[in-house]
Protein backbone atom coordinates (compact mmCIF):
# COMPACT_ATOMS: atom_id res chain seq x y z
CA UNK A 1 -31.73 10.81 30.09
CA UNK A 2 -30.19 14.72 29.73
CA UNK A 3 -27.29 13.27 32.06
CA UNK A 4 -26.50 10.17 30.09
CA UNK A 5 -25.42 12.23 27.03
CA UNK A 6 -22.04 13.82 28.88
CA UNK A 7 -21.42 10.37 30.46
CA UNK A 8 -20.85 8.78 27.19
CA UNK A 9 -19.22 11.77 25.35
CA UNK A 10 -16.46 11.28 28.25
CA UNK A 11 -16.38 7.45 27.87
CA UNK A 12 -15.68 8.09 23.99
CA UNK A 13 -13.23 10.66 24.53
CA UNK A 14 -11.87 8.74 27.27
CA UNK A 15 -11.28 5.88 24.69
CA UNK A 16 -10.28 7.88 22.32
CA UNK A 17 -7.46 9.11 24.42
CA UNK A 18 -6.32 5.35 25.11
CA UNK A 19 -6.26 4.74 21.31
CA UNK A 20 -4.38 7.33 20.67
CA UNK A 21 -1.90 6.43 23.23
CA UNK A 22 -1.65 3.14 22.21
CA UNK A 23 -1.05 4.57 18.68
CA UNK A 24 1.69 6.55 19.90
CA UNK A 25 3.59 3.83 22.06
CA UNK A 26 3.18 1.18 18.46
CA UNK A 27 4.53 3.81 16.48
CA UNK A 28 7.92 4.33 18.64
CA UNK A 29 8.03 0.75 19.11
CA UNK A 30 8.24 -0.68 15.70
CA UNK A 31 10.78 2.44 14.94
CA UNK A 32 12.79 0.70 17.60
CA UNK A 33 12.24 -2.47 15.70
CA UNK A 34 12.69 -1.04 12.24
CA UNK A 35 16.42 0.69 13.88
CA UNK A 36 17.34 -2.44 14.74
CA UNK A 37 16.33 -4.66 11.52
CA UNK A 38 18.14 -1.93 8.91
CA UNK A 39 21.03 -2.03 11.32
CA UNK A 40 21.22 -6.35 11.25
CA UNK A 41 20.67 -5.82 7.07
CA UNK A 42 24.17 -3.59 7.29
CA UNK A 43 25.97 -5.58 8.70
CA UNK A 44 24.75 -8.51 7.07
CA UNK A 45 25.95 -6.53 4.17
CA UNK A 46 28.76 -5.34 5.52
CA UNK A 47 29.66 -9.34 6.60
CA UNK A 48 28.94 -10.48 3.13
CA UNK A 49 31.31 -7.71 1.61
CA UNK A 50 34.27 -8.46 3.89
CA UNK A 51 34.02 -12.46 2.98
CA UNK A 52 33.71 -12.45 -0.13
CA UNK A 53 36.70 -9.53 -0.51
CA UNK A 54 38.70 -12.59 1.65
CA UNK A 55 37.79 -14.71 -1.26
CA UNK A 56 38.31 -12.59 -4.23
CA UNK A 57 39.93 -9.89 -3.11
CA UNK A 58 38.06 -6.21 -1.46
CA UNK A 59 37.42 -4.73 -4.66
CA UNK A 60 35.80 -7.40 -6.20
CA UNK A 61 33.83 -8.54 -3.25
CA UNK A 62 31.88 -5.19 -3.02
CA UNK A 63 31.47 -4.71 -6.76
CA UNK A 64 29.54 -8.45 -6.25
CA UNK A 65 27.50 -7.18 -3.25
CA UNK A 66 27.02 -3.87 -5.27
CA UNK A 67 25.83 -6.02 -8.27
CA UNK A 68 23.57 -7.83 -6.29
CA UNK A 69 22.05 -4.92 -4.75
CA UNK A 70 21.69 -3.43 -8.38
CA UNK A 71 19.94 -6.46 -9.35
CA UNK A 72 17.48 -6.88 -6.94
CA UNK A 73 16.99 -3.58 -7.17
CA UNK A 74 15.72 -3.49 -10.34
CA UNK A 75 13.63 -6.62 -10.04
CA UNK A 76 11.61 -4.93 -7.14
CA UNK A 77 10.99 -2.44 -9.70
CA UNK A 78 9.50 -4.43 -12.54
CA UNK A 79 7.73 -6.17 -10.31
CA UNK A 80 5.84 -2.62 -9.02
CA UNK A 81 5.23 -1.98 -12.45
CA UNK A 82 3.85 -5.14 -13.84
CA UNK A 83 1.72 -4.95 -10.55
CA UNK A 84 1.05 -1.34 -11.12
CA UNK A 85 0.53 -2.09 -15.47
CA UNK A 86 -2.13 -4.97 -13.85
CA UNK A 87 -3.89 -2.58 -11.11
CA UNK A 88 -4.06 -0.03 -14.16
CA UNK A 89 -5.86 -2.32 -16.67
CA UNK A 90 -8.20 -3.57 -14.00
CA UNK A 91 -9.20 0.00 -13.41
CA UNK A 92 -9.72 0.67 -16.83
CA UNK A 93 -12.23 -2.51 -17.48
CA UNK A 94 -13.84 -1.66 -14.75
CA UNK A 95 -14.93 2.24 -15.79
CA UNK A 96 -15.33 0.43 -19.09
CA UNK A 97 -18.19 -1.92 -17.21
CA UNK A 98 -19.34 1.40 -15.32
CA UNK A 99 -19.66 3.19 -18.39
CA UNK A 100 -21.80 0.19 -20.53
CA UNK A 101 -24.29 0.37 -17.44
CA UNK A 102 -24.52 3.77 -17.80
CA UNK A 103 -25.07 3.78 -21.03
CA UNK A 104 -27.34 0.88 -20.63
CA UNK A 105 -29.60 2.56 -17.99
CA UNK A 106 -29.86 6.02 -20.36
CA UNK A 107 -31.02 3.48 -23.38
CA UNK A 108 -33.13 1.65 -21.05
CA UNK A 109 -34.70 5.31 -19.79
CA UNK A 110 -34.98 6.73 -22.93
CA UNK A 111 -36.80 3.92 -24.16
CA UNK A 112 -39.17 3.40 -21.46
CA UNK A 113 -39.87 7.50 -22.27
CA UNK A 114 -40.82 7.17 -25.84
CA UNK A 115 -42.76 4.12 -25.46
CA UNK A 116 -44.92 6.56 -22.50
CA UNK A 117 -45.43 9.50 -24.85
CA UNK A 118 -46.12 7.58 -27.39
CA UNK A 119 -49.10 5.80 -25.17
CA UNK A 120 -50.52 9.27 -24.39
């Protein structure tokens, strides 16, 4: 049994090792994939700017991308914070429950303590 221990410490390690590996390898390949998404989003961009400055002129077509951008900006933001306003109260009703128990459990302790030394 004295020789099984090393066996398996390799086997781990040995696994381990894989994992790792495999960790490694994921993480360059979805910054390969992440390159080339932001790069299809510029141009995208950069497509929608030139047709609509063929439509309306350069200046105004990238003052309407820009204006897009601004607003979606913005509504990615207020929608963090509502979701981080709604994370926030749930946190706070929840060390509200934790602290009724709490205080519960002391009440309930304290009784059950008085009604003993009272007995005796």
């Amino acid at each position: 049994m004295g020789g099984l221990g090393p066996i398996l410490a390799s086997l781990a390690a040995g696994n381990a090792a894989a994992f790792a590996h495999r960790m490694k390898r994921n993480a360059v390949v979805y910054a390969i994939i992440l390159l080339f998404l932001l790069t299809a989003y510029v141009l995208a961009v950069a497509a929608l700017a030139v047709y609509l400055g063929q439509l309306w002129g350069m200046p105004i077509g990238l003052l309407v991308v820009a204006a897009g951008a601004l607003v979606l900006a913005v509504f990615i933001y207020l929608c963090v914070m509502l979701a981080d306003r709604a994370a926030e109260k749930r946190r706070r009703a929840a060390a509200a429950a934790d602290t009724q128990k709490a205080m519960m459990v002391t009440a309930a302790l304290t009784a059950s303590r008085r009604s003993s030394s009272r007995s005796r």
